[in-house]
C-alpha atoms as a PDB file:
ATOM      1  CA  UNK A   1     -34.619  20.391  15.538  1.00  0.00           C
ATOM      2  CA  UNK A   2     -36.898  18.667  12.931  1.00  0.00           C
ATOM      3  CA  UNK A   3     -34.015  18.827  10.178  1.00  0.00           C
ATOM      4  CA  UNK A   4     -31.415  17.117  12.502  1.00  0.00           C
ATOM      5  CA  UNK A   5     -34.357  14.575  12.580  1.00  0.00           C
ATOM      6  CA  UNK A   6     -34.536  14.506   9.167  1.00  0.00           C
ATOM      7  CA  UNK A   7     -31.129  13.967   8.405  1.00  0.00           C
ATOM      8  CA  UNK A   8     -30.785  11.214  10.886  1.00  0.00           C
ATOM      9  CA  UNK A   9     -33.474   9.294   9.660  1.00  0.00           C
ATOM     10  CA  UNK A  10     -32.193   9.829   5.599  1.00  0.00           C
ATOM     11  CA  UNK A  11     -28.873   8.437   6.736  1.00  0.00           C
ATOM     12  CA  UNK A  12     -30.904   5.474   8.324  1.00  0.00           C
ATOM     13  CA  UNK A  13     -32.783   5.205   5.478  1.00  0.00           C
ATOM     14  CA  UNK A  14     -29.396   5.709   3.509  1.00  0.00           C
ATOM     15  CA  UNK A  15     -27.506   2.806   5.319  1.00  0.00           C
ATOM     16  CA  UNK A  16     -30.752   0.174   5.052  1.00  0.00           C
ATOM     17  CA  UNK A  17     -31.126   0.530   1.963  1.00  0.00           C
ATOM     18  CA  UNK A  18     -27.081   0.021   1.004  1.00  0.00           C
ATOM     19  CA  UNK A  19     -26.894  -2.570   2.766  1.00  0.00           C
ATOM     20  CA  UNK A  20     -29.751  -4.097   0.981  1.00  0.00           C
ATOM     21  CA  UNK A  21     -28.546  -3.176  -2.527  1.00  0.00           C
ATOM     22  CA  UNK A  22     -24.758  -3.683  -1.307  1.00  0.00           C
ATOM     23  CA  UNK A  23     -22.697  -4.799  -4.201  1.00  0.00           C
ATOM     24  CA  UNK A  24     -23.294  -8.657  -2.690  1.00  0.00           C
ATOM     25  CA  UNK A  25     -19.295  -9.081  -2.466  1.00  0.00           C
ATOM     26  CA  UNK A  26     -17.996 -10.754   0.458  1.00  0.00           C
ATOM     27  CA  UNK A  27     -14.984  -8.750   2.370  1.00  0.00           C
ATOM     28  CA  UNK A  28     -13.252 -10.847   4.780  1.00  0.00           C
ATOM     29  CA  UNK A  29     -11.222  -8.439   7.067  1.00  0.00           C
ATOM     30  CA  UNK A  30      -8.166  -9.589   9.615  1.00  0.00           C
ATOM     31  CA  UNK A  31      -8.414  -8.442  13.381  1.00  0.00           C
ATOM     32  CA  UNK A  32      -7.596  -5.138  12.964  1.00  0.00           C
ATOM     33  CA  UNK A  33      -9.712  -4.529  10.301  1.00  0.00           C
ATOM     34  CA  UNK A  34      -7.008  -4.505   7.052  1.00  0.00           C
ATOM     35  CA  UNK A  35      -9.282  -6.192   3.687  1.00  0.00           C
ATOM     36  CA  UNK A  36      -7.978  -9.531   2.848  1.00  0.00           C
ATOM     37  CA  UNK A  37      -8.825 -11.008  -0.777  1.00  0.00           C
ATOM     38  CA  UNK A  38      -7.299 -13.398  -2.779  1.00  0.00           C
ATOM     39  CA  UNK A  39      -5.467 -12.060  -5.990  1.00  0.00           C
ATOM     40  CA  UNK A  40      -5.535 -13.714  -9.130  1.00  0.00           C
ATOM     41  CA  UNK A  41      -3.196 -13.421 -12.414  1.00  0.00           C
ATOM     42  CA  UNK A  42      -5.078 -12.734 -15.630  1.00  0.00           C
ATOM     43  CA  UNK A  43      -3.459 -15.481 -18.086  1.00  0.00           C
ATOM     44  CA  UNK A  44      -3.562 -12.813 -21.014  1.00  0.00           C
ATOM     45  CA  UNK A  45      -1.669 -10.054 -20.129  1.00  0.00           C
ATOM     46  CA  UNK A  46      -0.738 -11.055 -16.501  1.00  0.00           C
ATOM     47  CA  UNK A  47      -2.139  -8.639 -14.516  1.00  0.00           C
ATOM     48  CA  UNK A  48      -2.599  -9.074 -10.876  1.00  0.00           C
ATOM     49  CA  UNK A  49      -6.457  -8.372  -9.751  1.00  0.00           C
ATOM     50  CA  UNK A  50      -8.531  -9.090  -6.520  1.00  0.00           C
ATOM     51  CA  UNK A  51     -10.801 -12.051  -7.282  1.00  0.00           C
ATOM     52  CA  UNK A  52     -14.069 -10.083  -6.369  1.00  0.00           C
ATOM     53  CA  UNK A  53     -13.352  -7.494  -9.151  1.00  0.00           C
ATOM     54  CA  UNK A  54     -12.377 -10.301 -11.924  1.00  0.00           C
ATOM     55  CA  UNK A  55     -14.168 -11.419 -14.798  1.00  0.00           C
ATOM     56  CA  UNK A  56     -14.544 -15.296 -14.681  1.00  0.00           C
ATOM     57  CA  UNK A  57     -14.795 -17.531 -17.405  1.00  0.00           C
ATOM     58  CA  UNK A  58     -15.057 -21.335 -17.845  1.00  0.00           C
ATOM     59  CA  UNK A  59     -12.855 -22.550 -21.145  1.00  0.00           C
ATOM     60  CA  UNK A  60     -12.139 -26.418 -21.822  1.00  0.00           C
ATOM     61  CA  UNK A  61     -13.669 -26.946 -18.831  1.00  0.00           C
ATOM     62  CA  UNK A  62     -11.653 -25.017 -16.579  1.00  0.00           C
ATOM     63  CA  UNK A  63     -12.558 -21.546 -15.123  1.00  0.00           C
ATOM     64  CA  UNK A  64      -9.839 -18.371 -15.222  1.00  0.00           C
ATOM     65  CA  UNK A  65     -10.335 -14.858 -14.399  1.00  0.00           C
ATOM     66  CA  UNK A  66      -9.460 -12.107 -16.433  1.00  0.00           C
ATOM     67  CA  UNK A  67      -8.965  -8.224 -15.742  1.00  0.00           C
ATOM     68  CA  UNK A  68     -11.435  -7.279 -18.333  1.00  0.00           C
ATOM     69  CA  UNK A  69     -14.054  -9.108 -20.787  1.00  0.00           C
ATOM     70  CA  UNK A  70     -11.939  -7.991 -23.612  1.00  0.00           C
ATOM     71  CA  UNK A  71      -8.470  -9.901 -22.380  1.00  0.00           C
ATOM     72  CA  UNK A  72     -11.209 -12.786 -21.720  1.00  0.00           C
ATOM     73  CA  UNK A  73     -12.170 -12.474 -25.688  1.00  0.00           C
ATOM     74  CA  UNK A  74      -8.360 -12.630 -26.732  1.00  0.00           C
ATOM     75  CA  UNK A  75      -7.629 -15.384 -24.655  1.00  0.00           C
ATOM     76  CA  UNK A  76     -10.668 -17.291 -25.550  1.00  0.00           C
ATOM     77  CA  UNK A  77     -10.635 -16.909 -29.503  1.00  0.00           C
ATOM     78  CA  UNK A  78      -6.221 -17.340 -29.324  1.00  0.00           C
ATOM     79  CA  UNK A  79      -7.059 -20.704 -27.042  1.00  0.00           C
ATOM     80  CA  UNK A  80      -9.692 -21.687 -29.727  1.00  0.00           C
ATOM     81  CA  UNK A  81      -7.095 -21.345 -32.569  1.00  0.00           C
ATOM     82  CA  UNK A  82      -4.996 -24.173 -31.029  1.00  0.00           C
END
């Protein structure tokens, strides 16, 4: 009896403190509970990704997001070269 106690009260314990430490993303989710989330095209190597997983960056002024911080670089140093 007092170990289903304590495992009840570690997954308690579990789920406040996730949800305190959650990754701070925002999920929106349609009525019958399917994610919804915006994709964007990385301008490098055109890659679709979800916009909560992509790396933004503001360039001239104008803000793109990028798959990874190293197609960010490339894009950044071959948009500086113009």
């Amino acid at each position: 009896m007092r170990l289903l106690i304590f495992a009840v009260l570690a997954y308690l314990l579990y789920r406040v403190l996730r949800s305190y430490f959650g990754s701070g993303q925002k999920i929106t989710r349609t009525e019958n509970g399917g994610v919804i989330d915006e994709m964007v095209k990385d301008p490098f190597c055109d890659t679709y990704i979800p916009v909560r997983d992509a790396k933004r960056r503001v360039i001239d002024g104008r803000e793109y997001f990028f798959c990874s911080e190293e197609c960010a670089d490339k894009f950044q140093k071959e948009k500086e070269e113009l």
